[in-house]
N, C-alpha and C. Protein backbone atom coordinates (compact mmCIF):
# COMPACT_ATOMS: atom_id res chain seq x y z
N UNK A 1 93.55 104.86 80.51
CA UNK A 1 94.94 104.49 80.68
C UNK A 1 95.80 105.28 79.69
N UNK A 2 97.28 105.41 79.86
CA UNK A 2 98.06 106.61 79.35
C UNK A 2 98.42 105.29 78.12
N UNK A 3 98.48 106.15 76.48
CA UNK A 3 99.06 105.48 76.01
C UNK A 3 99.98 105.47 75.64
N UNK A 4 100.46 104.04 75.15
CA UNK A 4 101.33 103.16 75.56
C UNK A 4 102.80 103.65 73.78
N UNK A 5 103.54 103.86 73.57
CA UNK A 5 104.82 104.38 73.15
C UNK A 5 105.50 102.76 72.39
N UNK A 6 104.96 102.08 71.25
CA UNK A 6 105.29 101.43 70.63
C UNK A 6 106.59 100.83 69.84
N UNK A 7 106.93 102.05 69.92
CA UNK A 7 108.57 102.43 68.78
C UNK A 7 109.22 101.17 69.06
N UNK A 8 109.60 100.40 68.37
CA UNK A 8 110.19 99.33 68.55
C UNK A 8 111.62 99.79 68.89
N UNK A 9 112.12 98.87 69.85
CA UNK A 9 113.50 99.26 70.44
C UNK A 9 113.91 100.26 71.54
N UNK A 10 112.91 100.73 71.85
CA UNK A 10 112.86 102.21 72.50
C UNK A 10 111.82 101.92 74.02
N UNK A 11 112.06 100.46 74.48
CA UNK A 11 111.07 100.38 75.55
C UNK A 11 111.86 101.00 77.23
N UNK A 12 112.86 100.72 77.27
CA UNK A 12 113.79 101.77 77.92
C UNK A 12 113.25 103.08 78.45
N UNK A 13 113.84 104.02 76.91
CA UNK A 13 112.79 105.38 76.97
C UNK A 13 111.95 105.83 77.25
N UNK A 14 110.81 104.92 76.70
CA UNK A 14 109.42 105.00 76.77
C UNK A 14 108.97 105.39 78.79
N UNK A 15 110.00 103.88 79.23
CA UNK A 15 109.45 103.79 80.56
C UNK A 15 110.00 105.15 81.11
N UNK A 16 111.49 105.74 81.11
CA UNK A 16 112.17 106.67 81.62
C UNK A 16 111.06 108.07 81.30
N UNK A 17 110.63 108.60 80.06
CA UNK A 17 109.82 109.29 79.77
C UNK A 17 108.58 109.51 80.71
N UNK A 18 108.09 108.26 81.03
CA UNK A 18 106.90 107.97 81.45
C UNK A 18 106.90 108.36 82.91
N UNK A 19 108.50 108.03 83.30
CA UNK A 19 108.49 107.64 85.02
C UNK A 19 109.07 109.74 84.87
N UNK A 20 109.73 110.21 84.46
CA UNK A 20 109.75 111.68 84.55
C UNK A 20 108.70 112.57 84.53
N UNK A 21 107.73 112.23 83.51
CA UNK A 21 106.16 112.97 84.07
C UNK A 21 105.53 112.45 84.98
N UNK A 22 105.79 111.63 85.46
CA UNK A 22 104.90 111.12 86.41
C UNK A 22 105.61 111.68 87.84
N UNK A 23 106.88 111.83 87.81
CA UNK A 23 107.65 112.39 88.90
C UNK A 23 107.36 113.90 88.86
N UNK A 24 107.31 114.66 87.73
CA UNK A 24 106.93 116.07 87.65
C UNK A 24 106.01 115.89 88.12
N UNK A 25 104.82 115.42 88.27
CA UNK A 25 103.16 115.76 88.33
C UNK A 25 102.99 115.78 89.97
N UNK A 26 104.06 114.47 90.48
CA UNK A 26 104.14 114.99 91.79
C UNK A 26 104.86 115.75 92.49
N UNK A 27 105.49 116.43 91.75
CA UNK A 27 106.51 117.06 92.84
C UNK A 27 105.18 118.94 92.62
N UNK A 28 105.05 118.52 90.89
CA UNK A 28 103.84 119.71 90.99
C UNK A 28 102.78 119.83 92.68
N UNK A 29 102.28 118.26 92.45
CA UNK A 29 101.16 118.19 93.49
C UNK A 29 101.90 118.64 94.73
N UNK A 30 103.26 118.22 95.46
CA UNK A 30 103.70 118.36 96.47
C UNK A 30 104.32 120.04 96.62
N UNK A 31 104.42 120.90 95.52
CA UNK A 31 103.67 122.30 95.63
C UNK A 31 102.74 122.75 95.74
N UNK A 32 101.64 122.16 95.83
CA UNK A 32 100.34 122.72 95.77
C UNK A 32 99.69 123.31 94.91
N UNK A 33 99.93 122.57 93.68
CA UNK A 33 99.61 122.52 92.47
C UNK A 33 98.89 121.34 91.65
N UNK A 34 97.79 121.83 90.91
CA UNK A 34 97.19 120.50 90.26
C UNK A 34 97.83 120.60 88.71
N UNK A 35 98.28 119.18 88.88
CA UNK A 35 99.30 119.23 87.46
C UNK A 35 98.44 118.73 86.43
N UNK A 36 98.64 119.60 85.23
CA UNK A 36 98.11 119.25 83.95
C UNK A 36 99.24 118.98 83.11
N UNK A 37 98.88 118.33 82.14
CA UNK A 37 99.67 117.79 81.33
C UNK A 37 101.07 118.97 80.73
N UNK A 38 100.69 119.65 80.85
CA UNK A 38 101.94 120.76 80.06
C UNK A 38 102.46 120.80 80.68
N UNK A 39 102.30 121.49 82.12
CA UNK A 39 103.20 121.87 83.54
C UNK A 39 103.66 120.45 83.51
N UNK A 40 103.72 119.40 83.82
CA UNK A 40 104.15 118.19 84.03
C UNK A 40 105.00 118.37 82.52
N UNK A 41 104.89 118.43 81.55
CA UNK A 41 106.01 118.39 80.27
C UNK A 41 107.22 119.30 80.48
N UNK A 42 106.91 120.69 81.18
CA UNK A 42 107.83 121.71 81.29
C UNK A 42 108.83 121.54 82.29
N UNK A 43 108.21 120.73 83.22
CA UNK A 43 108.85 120.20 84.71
C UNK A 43 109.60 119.39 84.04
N UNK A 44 109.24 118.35 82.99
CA UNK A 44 109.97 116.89 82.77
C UNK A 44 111.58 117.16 81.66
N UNK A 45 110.94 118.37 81.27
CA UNK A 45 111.56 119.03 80.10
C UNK A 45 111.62 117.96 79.09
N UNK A 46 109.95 117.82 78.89
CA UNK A 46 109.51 116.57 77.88
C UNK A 46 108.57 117.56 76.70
N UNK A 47 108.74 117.65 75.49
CA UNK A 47 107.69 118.53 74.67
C UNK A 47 106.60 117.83 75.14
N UNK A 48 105.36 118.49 74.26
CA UNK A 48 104.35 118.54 75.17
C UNK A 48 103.60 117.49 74.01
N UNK A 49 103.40 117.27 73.01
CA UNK A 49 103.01 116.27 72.02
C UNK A 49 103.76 114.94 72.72
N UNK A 50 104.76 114.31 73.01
CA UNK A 50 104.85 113.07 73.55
C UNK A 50 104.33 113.33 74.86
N UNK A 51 104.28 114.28 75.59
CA UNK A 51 103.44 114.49 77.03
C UNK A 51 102.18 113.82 76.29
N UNK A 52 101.20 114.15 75.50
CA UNK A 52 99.98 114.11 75.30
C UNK A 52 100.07 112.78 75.03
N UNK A 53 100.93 111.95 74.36
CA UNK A 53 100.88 110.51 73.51
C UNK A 53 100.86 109.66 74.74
N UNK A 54 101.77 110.13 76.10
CA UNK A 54 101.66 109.27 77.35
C UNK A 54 100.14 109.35 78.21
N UNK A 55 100.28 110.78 78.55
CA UNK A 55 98.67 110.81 79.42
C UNK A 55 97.77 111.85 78.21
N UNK A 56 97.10 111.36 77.41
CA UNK A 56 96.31 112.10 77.16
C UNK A 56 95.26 113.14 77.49
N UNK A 57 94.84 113.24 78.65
CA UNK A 57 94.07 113.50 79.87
C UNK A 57 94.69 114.26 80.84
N UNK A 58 94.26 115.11 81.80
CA UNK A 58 94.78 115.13 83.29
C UNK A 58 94.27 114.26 84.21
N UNK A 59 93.41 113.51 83.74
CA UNK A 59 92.92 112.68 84.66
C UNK A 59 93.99 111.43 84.40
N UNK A 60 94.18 111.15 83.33
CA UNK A 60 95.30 109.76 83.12
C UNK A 60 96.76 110.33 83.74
N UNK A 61 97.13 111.53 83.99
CA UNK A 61 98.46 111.70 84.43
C UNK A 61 97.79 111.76 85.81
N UNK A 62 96.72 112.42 85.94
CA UNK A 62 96.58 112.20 87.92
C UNK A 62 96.45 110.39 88.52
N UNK A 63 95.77 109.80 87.72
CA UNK A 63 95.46 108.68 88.01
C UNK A 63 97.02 107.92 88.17
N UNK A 64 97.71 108.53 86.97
CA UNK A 64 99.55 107.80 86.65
C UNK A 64 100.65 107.83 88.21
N UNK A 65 100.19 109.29 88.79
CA UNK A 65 100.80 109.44 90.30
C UNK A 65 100.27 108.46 91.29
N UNK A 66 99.55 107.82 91.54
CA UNK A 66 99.13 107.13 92.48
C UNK A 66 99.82 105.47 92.45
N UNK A 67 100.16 105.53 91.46
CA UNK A 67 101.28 104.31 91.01
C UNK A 67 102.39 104.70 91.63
N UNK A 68 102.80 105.61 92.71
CA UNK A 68 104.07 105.57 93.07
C UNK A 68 104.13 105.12 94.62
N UNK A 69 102.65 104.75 95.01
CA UNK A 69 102.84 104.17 96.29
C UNK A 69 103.32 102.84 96.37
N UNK A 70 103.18 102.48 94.81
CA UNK A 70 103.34 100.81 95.01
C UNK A 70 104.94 100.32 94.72
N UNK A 71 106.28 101.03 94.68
CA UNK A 71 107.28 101.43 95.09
C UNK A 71 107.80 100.86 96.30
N UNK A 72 106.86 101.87 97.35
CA UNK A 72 106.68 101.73 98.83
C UNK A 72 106.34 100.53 99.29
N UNK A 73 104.79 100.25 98.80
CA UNK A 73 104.40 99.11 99.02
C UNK A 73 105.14 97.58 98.86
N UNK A 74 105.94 97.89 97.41
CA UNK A 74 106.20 96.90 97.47
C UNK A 74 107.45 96.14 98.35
N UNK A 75 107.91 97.51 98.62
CA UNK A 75 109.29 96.99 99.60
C UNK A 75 109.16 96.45 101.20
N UNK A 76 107.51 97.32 101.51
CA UNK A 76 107.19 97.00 102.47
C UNK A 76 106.91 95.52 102.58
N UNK A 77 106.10 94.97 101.83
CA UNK A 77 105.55 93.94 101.93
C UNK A 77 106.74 92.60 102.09
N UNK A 78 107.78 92.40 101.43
CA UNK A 78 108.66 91.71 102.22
C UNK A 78 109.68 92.08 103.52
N UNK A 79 109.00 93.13 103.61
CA UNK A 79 109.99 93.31 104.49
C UNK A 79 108.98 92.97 106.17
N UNK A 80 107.93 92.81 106.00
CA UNK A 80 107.10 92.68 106.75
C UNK A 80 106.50 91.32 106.91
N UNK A 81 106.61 90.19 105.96
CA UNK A 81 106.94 88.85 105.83
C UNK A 81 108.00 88.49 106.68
N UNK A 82 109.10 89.28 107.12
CA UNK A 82 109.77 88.65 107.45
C UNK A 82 109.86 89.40 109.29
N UNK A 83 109.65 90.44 109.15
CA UNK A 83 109.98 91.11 110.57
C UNK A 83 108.80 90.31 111.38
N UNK A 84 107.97 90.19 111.17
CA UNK A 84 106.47 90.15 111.88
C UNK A 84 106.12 88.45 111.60
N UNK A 85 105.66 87.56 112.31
CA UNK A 85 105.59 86.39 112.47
C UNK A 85 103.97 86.11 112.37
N UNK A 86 103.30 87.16 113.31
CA UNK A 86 102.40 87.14 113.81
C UNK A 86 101.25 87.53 113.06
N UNK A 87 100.20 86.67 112.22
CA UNK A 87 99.39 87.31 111.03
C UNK A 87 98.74 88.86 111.33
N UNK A 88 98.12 88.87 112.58
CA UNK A 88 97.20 90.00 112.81
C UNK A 88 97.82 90.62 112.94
N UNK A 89 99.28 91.04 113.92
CA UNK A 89 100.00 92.18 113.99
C UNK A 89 100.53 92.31 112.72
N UNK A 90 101.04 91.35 111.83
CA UNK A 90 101.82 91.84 110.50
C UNK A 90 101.12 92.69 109.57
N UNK A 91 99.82 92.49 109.73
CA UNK A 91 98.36 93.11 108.57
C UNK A 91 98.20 94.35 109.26
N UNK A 92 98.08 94.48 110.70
CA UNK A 92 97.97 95.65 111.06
C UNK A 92 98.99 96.59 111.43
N UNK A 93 100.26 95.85 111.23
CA UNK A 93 101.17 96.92 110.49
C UNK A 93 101.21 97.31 109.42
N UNK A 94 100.99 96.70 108.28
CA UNK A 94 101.08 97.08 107.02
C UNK A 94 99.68 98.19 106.90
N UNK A 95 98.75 98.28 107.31
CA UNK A 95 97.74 99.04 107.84
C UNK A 95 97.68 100.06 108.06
N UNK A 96 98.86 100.23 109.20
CA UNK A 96 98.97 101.28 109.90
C UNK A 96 100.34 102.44 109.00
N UNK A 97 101.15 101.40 108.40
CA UNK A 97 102.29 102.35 107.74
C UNK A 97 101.51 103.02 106.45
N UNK A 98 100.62 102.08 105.92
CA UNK A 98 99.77 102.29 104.66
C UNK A 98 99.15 103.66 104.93
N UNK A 99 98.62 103.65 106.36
CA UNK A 99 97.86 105.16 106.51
C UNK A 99 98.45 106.09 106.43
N UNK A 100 99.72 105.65 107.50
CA UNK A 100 100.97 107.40 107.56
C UNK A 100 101.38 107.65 106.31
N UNK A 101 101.66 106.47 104.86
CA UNK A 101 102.12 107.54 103.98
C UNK A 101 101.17 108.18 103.32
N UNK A 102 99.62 107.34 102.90
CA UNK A 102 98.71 108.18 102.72
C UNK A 102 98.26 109.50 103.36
N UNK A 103 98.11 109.19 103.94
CA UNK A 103 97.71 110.80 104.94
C UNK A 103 98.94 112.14 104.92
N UNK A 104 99.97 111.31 104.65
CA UNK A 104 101.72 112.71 104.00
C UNK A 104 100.85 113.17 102.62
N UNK A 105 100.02 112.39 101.92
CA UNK A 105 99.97 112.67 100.36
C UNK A 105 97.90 113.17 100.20
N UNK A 106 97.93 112.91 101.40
CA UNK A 106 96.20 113.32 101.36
C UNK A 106 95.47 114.19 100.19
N UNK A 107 95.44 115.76 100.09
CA UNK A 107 95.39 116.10 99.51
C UNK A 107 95.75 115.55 97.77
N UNK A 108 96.26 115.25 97.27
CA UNK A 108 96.69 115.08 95.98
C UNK A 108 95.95 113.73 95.91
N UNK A 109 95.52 112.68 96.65
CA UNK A 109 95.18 111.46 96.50
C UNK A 109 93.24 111.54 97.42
N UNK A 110 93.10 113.08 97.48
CA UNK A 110 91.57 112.86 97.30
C UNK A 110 91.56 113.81 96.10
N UNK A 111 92.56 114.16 95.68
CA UNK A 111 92.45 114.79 93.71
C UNK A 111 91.85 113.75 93.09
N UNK A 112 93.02 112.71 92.64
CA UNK A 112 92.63 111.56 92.30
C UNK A 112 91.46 110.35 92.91
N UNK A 113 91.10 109.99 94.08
CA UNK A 113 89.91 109.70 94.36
C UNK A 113 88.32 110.93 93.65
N UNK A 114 88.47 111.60 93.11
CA UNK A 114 87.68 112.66 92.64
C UNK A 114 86.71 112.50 90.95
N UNK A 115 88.26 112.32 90.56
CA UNK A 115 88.94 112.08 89.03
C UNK A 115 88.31 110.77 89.27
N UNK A 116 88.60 109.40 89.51
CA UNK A 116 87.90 108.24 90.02
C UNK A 116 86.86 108.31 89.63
N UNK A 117 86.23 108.75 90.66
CA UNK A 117 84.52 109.24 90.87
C UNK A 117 83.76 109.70 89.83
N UNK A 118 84.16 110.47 89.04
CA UNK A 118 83.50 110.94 88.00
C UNK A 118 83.18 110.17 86.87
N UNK A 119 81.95 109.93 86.57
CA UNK A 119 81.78 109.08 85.20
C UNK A 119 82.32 109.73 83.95
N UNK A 120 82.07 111.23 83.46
CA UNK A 120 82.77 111.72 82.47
C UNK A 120 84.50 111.97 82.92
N UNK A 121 85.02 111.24 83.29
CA UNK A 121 85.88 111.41 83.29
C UNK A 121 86.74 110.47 82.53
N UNK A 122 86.28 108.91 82.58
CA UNK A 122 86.22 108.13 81.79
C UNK A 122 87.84 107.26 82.60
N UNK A 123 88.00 107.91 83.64
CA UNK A 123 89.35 107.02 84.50
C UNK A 123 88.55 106.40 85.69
N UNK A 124 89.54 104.93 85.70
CA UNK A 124 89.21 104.22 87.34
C UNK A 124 90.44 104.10 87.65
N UNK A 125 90.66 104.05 89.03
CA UNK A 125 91.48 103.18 89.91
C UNK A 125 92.20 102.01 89.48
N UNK A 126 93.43 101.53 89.28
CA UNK A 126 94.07 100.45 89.39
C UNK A 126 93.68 99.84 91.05
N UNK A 127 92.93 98.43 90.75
CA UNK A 127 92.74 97.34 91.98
C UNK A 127 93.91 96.82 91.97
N UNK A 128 94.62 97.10 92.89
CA UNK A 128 95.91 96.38 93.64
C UNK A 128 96.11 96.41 94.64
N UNK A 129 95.26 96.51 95.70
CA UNK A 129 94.69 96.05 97.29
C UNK A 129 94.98 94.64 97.53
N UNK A 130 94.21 94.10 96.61
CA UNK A 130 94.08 92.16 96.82
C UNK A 130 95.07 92.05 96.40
N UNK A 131 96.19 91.81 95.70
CA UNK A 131 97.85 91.76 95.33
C UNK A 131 98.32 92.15 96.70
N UNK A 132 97.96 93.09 97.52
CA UNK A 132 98.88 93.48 98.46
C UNK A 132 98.44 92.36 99.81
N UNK A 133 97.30 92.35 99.94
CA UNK A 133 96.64 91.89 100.77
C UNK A 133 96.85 90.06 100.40
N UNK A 134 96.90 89.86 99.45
CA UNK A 134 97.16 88.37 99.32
C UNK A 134 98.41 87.99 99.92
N UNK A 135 99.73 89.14 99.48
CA UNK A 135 101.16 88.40 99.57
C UNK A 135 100.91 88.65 101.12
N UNK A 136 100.09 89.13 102.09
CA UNK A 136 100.53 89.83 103.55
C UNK A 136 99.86 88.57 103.84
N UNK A 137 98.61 87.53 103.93
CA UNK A 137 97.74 86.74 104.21
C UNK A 137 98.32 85.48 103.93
N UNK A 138 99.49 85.51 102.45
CA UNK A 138 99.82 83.94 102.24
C UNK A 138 99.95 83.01 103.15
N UNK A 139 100.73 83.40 104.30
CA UNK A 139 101.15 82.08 105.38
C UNK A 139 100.22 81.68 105.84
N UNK A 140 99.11 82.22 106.07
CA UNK A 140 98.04 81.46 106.82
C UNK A 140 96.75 81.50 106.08
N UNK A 141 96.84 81.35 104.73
CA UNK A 141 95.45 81.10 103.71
C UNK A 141 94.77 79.45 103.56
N UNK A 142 95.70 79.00 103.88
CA UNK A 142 95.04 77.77 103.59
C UNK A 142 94.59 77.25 105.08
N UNK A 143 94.85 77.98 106.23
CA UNK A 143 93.88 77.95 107.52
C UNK A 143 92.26 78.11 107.65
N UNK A 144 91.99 78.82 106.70
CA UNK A 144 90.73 79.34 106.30
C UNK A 144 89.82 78.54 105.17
N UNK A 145 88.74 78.56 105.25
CA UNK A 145 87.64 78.34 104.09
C UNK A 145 88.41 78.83 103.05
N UNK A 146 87.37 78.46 101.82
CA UNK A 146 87.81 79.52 100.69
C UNK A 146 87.16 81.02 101.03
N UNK A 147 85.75 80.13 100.86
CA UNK A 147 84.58 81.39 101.48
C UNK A 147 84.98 82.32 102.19
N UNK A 148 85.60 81.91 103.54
CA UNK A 148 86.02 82.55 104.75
C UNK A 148 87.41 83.58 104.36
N UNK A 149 88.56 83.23 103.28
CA UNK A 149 89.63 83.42 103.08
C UNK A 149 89.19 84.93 102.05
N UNK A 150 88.45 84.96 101.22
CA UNK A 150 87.65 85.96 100.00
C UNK A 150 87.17 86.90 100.86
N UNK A 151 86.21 86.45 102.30
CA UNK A 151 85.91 87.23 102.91
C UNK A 151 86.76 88.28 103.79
N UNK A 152 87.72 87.91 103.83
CA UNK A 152 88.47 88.06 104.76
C UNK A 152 89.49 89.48 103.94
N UNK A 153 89.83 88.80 102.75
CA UNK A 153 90.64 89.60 101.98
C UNK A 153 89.76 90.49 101.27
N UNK A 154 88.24 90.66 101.19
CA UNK A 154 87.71 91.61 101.24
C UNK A 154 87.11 92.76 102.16
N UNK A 155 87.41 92.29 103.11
CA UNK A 155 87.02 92.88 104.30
C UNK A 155 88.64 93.70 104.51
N UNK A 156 89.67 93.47 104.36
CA UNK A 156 90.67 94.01 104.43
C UNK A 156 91.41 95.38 103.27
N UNK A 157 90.08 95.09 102.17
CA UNK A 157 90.70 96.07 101.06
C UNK A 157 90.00 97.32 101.55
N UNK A 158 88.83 97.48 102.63
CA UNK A 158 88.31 98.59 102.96
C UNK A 158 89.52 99.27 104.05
N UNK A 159 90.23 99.02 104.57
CA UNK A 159 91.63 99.70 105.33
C UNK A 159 92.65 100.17 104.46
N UNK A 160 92.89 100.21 103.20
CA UNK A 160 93.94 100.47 102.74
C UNK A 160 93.52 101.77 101.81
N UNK A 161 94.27 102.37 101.12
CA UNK A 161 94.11 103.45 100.64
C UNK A 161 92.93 104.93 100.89
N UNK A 162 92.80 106.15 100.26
CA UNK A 162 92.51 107.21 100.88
C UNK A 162 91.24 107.09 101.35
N UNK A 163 90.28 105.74 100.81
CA UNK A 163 88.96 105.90 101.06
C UNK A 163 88.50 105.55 103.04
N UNK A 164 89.27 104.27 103.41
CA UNK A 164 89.31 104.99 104.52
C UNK A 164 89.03 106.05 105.66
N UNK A 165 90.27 106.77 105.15
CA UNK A 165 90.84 108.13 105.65
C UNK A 165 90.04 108.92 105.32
N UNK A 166 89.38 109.24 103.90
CA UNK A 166 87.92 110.11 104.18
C UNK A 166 87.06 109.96 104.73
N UNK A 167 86.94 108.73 105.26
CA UNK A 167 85.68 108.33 105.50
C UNK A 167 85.78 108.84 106.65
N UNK A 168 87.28 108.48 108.08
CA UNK A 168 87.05 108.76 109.41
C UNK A 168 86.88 110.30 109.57
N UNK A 169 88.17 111.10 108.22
CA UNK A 169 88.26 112.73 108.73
C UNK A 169 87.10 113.43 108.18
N UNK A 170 85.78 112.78 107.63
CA UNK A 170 84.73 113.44 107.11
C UNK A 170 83.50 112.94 107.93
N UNK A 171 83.90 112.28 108.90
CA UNK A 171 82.52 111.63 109.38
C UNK A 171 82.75 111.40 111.29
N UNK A 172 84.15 111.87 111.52
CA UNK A 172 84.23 111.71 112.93
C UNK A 172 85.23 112.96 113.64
N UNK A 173 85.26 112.91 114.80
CA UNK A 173 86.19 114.20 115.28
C UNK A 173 87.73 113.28 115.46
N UNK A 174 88.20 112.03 115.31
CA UNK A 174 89.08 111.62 115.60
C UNK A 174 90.49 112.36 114.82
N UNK A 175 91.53 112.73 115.30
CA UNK A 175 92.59 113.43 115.30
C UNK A 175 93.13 112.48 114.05
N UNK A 176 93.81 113.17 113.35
CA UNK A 176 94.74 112.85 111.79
C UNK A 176 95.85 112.22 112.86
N UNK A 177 96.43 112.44 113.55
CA UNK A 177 97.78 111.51 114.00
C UNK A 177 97.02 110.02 114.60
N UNK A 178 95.83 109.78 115.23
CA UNK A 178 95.47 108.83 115.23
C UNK A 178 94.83 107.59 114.70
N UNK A 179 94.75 107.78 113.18
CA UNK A 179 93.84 107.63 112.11
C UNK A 179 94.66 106.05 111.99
N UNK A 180 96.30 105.71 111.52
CA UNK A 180 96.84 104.73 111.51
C UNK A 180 97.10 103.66 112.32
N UNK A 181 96.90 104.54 113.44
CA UNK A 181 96.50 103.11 114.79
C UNK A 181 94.85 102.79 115.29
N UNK A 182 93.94 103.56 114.61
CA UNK A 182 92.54 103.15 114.69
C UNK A 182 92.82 102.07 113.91
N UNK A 183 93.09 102.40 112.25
CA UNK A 183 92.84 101.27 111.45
C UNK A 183 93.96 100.08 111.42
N UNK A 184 94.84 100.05 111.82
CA UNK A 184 95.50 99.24 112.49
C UNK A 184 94.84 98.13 113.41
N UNK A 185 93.86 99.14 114.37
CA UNK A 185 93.32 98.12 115.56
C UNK A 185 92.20 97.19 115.10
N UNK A 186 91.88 97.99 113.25
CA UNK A 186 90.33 97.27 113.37
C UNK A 186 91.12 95.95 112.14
N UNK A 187 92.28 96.22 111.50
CA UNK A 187 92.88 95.29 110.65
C UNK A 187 93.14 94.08 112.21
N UNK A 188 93.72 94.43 113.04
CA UNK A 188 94.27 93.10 113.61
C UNK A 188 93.10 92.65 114.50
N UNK A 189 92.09 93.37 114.66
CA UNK A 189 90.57 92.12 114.72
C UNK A 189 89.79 91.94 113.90
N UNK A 190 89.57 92.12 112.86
CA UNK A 190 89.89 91.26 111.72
C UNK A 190 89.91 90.05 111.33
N UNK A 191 91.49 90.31 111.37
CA UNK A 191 92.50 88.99 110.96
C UNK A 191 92.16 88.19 112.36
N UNK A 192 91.97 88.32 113.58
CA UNK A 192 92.24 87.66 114.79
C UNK A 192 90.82 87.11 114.78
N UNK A 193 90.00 87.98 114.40
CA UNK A 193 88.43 87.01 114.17
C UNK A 193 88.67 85.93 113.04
N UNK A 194 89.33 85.93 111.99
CA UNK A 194 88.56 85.18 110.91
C UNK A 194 89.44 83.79 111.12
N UNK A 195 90.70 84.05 112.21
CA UNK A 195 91.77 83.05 112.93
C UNK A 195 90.68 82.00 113.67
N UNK A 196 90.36 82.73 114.67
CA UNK A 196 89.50 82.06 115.78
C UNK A 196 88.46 81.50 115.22
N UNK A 197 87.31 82.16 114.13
CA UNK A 197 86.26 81.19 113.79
C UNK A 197 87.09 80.08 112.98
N UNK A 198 88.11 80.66 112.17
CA UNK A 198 88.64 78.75 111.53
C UNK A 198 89.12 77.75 112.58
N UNK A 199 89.75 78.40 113.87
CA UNK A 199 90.00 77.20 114.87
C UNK A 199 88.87 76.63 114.96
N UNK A 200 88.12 77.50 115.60
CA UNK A 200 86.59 76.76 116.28
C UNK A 200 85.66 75.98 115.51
């Protein structure tokens, strides 16, 4: 994790600092560039010693970009509480939009799935699937087991982010424009199975 900028009084800054390299690193990546910590300082027109005090690493500034889906996410998610009534279609919308912006950012987010992966690398993943997946499931959680409800919201963290998407464009001939309405179709049976066994 990038560290954290103590200065008393200065938590403001700290974040503004933080959110400017992190905006350099992607606009680097969205050149086609893998951003290291300097290029991301020169972009931010941040010296490069508080660059280092935030992400020490390139792996902590690559890992720092992937925090900007949740932005997205999060606007989505009420906004999809409210458009969508319907549990299985609402999940497998959120599903399906989840894929199209992943798949705009593919490249740069199997960087970071990479960085992940590596034990000397000494970075993981922020888990914030089940946060997303909880607020989309609330209305109808207490329909379910507990058992059944855990299962359910684990069975749903395998649709969301790039792992997915490698999995279909590395293991099947199915077309990149169709990738968000496959997993779409398999989110809303799913949700429509774990409905029906709690009726029954």
């Amino acid at each position: 994790m990038p560290a954290r900028d103590k200065t008393p009084g200065r938590p403001r800054q700290t974040q503004r600092t933080r959110r400017a390299l992190v905006a350099a690193a992607d606009e680097l990546f969205a050149e086609g560039l893998a951003p290291t910590v300097t290029l991301a300082a020169e972009r931010a027109d941040v010296s490069r010693a508080t660059a280092y005090r935030y992400f020490p690493t390139q792996e902590a500034l690559l890992l720092a970009t992937e925090y900007l889906g949740d932005s997205e996410a999060l606007r989505i998610l009420p906004e999809l509480a409210h458009e969508i009534d319907d549990p299985a279609e609402r999940i497998a919308e959120a599903v399906r939009r989840g894929a199209v912006w992943t798949l705009g950012r593919e490249s740069r987010l199997r960087a970071i799935l990479r960085v992940s992966l590596d034990p000397a690398s000494g970075a993981a993943r922020p888990a914030r699937r089940r946060e997303y997946i909880r607020q989309l499931t609330a209305s109808f959680a207490g329909e379910l087991a507990p058992e059944a409800y855990e299962g359910l919201v684990g069975s749903l963290t395998l649709l969301f982010g790039i792992d997915p998407i490698v999995a279909i464009r590395d293991n099947s001939s199915v077309p990149a424009s169709q990738i968000p309405d496959l997993l779409a179709w398999t989110a809303r049976a799913v949700v429509s199975s774990a409905l029906a066994q709690a009726e029954g």
